[in-house]
PDB file of N, CA and C in Angstrom:
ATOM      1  N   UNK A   1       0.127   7.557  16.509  1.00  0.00           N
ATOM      2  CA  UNK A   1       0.821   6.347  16.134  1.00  0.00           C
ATOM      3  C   UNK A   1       0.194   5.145  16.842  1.00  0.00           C
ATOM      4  N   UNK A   2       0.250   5.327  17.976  1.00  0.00           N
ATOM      5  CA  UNK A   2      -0.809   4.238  18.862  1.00  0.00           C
ATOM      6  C   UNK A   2      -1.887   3.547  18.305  1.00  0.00           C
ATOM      7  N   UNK A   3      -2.818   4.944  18.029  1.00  0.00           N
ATOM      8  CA  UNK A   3      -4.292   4.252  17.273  1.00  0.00           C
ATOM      9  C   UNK A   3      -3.859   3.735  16.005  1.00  0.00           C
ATOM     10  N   UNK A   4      -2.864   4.094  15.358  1.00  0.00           N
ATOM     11  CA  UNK A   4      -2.970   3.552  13.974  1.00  0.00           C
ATOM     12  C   UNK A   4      -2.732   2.370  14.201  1.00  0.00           C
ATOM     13  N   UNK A   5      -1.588   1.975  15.372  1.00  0.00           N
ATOM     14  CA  UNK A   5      -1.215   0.547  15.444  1.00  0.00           C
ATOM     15  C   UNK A   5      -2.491  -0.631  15.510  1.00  0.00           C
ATOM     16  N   UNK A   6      -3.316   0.529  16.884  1.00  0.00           N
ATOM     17  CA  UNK A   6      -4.490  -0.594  17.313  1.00  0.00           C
ATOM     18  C   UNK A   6      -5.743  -0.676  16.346  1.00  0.00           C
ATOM     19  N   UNK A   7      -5.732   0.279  15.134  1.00  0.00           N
ATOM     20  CA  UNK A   7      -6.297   0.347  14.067  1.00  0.00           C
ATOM     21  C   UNK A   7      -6.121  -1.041  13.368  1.00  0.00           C
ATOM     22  N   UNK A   8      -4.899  -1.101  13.084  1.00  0.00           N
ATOM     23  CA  UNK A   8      -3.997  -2.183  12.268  1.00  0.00           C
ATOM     24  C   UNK A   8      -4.327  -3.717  12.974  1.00  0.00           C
ATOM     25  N   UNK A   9      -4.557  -3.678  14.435  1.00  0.00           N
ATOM     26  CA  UNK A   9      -5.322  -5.140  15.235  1.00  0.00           C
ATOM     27  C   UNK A   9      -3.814  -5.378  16.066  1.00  0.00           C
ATOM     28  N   UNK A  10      -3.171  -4.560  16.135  1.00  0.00           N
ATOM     29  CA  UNK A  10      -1.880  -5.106  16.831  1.00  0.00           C
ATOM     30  C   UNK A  10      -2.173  -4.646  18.091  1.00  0.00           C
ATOM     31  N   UNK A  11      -1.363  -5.492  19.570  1.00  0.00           N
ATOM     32  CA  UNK A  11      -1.605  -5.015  20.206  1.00  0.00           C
ATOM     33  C   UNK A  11      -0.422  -3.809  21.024  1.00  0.00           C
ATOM     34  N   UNK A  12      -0.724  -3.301  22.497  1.00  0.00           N
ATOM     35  CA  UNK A  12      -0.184  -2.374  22.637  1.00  0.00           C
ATOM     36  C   UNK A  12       1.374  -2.738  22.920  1.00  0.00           C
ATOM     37  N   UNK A  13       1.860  -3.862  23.159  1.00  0.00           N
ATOM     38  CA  UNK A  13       2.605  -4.465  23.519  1.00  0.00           C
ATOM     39  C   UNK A  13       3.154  -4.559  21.978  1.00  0.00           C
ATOM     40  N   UNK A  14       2.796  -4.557  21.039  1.00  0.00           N
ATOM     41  CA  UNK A  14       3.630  -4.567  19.790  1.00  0.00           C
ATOM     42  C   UNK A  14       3.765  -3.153  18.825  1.00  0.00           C
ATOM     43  N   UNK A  15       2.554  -2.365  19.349  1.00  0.00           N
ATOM     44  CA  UNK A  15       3.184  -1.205  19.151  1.00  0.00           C
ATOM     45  C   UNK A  15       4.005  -0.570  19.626  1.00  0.00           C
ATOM     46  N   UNK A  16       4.438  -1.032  21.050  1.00  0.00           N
ATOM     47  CA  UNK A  16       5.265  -0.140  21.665  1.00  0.00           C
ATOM     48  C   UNK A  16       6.390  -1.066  21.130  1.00  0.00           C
ATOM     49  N   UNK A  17       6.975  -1.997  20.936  1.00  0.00           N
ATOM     50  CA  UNK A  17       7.834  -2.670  19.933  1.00  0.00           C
ATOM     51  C   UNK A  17       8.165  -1.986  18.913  1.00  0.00           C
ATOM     52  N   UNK A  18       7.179  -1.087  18.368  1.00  0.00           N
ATOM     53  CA  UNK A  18       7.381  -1.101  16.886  1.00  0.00           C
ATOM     54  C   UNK A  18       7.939   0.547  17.101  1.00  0.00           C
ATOM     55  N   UNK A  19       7.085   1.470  18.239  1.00  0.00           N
ATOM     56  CA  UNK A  19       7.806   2.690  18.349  1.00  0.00           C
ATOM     57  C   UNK A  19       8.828   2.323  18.972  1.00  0.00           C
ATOM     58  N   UNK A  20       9.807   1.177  19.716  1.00  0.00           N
ATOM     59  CA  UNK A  20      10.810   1.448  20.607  1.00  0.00           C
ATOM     60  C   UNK A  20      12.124   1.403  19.407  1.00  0.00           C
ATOM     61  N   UNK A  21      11.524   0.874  18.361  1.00  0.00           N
ATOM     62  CA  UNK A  21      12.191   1.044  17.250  1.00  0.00           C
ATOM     63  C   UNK A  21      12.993   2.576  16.473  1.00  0.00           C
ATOM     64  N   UNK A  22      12.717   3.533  17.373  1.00  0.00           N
ATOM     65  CA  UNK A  22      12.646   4.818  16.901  1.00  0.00           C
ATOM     66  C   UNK A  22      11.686   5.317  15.965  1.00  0.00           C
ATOM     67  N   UNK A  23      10.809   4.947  15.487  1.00  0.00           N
ATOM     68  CA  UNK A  23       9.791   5.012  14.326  1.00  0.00           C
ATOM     69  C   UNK A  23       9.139   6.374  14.763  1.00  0.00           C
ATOM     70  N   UNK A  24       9.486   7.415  14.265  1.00  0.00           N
ATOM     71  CA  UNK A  24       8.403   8.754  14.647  1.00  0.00           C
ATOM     72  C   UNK A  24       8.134   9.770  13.565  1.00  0.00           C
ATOM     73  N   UNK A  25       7.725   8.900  12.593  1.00  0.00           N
ATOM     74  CA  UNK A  25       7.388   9.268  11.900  1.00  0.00           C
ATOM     75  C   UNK A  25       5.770   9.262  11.507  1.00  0.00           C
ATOM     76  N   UNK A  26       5.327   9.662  10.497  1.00  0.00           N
ATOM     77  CA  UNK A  26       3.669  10.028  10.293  1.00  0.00           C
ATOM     78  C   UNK A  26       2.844   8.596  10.959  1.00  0.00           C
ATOM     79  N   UNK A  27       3.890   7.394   9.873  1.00  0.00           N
ATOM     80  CA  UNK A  27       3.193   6.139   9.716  1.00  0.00           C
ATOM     81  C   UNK A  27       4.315   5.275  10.440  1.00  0.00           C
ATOM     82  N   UNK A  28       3.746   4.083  10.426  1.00  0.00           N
ATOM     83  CA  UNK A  28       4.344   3.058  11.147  1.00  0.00           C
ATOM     84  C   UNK A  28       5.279   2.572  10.577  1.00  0.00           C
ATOM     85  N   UNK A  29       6.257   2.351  11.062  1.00  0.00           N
ATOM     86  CA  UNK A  29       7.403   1.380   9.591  1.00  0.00           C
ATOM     87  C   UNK A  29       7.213   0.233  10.572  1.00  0.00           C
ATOM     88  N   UNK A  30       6.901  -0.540   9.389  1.00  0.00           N
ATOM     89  CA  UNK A  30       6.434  -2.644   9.650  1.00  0.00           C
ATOM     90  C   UNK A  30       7.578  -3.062   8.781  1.00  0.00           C
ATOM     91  N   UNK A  31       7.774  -3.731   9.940  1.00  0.00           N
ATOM     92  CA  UNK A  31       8.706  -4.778   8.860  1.00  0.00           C
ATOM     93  C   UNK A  31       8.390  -5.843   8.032  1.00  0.00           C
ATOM     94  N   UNK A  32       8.460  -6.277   6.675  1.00  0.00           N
ATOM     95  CA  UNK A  32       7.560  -7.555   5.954  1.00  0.00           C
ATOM     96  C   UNK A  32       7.009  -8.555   6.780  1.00  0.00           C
ATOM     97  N   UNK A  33       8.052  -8.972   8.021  1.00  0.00           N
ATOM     98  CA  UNK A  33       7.324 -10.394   8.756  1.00  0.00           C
ATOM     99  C   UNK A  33       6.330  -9.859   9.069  1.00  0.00           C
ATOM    100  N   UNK A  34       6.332  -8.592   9.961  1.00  0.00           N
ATOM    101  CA  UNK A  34       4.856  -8.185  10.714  1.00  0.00           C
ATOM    102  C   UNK A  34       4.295  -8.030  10.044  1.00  0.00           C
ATOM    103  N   UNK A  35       4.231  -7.545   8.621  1.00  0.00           N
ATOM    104  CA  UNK A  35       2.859  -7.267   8.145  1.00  0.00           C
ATOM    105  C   UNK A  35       1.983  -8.372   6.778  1.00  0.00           C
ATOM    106  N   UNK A  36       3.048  -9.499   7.061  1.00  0.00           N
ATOM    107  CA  UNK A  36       2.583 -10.632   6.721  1.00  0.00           C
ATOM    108  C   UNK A  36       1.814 -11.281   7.934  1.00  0.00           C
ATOM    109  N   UNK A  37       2.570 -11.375   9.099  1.00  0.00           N
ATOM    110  CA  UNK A  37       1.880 -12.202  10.537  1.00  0.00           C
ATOM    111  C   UNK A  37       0.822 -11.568  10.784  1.00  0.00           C
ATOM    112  N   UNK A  38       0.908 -10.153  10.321  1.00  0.00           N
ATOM    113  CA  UNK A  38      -0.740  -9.329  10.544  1.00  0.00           C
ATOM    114  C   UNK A  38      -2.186  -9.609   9.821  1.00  0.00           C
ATOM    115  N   UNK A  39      -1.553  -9.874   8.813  1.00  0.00           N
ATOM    116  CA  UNK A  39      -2.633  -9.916   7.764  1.00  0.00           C
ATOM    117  C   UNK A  39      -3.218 -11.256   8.021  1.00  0.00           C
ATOM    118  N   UNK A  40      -2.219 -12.412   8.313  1.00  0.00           N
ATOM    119  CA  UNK A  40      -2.571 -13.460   8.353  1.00  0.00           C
ATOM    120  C   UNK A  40      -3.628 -13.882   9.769  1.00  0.00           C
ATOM    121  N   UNK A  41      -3.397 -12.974  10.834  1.00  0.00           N
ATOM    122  CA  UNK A  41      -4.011 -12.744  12.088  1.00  0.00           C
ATOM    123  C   UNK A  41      -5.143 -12.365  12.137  1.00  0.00           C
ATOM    124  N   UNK A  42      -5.372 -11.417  10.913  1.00  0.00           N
ATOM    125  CA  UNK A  42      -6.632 -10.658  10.562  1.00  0.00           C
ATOM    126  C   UNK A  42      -7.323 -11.330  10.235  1.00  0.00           C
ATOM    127  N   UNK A  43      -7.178 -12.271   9.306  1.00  0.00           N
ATOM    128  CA  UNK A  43      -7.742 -13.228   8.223  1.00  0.00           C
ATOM    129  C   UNK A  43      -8.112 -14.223   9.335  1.00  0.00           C
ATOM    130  N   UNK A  44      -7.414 -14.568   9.919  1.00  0.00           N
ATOM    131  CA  UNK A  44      -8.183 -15.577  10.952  1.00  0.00           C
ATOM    132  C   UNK A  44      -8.931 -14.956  11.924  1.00  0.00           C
ATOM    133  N   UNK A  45      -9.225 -14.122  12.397  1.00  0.00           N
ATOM    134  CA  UNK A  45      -9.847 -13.282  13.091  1.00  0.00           C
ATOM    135  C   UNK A  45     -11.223 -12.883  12.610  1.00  0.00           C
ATOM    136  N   UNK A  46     -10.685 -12.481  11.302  1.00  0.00           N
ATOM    137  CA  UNK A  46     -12.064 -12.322  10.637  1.00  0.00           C
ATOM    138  C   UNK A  46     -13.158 -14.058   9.848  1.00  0.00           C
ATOM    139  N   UNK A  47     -11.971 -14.574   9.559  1.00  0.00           N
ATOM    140  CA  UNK A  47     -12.787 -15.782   9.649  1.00  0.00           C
ATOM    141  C   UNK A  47     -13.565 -16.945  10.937  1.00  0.00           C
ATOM    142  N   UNK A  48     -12.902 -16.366  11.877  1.00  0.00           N
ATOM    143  CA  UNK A  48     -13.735 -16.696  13.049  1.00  0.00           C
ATOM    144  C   UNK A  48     -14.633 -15.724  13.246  1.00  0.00           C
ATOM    145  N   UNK A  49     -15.177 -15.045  12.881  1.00  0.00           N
ATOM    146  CA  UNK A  49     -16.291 -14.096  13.385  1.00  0.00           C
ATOM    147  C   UNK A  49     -17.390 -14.262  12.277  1.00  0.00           C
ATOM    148  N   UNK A  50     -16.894 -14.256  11.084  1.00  0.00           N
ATOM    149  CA  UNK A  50     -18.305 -14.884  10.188  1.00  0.00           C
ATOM    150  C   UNK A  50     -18.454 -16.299  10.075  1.00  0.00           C
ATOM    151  N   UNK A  51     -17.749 -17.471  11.178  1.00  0.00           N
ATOM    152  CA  UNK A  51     -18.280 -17.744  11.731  1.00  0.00           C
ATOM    153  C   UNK A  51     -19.156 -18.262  12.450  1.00  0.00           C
ATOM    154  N   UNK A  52     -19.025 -17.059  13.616  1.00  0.00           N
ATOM    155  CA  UNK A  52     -19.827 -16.825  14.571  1.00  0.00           C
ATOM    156  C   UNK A  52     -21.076 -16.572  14.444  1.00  0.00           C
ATOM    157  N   UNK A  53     -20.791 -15.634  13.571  1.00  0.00           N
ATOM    158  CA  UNK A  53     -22.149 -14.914  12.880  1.00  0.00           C
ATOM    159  C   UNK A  53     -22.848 -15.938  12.487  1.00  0.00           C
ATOM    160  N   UNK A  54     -22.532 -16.716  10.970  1.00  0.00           N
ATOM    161  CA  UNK A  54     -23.353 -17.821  10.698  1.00  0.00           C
ATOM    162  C   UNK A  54     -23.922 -18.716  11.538  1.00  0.00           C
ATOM    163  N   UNK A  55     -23.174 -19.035  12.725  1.00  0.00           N
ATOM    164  CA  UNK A  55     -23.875 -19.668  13.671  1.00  0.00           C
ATOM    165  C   UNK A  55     -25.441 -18.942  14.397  1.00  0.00           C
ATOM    166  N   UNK A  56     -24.896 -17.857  14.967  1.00  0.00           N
ATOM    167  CA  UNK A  56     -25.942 -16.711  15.857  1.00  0.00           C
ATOM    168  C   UNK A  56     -27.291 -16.552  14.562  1.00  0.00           C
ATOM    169  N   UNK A  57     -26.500 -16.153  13.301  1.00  0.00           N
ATOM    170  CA  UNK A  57     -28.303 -16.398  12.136  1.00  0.00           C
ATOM    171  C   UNK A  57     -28.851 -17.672  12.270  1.00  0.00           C
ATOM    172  N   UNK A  58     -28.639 -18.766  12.492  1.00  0.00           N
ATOM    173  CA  UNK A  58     -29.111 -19.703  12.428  1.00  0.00           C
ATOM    174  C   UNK A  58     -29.904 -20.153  13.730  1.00  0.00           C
ATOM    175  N   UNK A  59     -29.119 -19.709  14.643  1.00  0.00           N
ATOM    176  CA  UNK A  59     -29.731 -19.406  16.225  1.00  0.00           C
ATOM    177  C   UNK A  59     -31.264 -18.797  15.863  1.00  0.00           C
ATOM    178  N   UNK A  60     -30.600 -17.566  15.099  1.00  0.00           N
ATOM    179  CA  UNK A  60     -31.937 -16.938  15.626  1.00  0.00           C
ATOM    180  C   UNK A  60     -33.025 -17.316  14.595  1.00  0.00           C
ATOM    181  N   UNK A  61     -32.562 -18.223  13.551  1.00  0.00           N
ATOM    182  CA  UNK A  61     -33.686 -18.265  12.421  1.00  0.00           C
ATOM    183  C   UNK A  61     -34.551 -19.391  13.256  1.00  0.00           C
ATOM    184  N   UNK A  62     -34.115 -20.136  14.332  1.00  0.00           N
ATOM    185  CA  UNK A  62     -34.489 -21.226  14.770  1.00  0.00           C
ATOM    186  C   UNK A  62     -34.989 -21.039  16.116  1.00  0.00           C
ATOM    187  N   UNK A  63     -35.087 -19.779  17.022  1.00  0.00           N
ATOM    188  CA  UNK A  63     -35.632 -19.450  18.080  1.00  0.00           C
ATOM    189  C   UNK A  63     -37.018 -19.262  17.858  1.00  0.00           C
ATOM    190  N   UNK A  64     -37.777 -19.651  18.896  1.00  0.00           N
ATOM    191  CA  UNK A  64     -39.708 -19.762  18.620  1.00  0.00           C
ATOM    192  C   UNK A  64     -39.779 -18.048  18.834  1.00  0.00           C
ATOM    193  N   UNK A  65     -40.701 -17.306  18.430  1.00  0.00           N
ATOM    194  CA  UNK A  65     -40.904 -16.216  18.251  1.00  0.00           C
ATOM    195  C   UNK A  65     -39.760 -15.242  18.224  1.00  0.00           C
ATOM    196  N   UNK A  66     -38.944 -15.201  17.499  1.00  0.00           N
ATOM    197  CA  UNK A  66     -37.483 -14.410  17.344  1.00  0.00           C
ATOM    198  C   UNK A  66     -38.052 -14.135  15.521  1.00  0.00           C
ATOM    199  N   UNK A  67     -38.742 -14.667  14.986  1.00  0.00           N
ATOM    200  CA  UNK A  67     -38.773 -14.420  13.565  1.00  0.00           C
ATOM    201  C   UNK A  67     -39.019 -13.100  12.412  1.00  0.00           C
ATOM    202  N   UNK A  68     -39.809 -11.977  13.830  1.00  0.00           N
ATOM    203  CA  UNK A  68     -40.058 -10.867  13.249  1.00  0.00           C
ATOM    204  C   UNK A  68     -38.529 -10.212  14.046  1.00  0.00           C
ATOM    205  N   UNK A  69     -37.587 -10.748  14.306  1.00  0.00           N
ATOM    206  CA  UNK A  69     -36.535  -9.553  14.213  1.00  0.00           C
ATOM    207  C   UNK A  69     -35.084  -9.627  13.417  1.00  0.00           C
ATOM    208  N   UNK A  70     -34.459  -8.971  13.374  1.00  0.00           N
ATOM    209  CA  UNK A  70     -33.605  -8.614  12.050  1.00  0.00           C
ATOM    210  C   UNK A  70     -32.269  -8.689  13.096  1.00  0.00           C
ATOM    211  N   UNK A  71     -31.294  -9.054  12.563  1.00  0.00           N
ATOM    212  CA  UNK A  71     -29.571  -8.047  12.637  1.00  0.00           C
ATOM    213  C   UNK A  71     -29.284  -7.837  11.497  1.00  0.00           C
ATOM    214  N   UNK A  72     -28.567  -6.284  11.934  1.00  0.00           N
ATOM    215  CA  UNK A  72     -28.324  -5.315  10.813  1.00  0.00           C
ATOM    216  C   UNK A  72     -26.980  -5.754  10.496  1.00  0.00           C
TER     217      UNK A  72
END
């Protein structure tokens, strides 16, 4: 249950929220707010990291001899 939580990007402090709930079952029971505030957390999370990224390609398209290397 743990990993699924920290799977999900929540932290441990809200999973243990979510098991103090009695929840012991397979899967997590979320309640709609959380898994609206999640998604929306994600989404910004993930839009700060590409980003990041776009920044760091541009870094490196623009570093003097960096040109023969790649990120995968």
């Amino acid at each position: 249950m743990i990993l699924k939580g920290k799977q999900l990007g929540f932290t441990l402090a809200e999973i243990h929220e979510i098991l103090a709930r009695g929840d012991s079952g397979v899967e997590l029971k979320l309640e709609p707010e959380q898994i609206i505030a999640q998604i929306h957390h994600l989404e910004h999370q993930l839009s700060t990291l590409e980003a990041a990224l776009v920044e760091l390609r541009l870094a490196q398209q623009r570093a003097p001899g960096n040109a023969h290397l790649t990120a995968a």
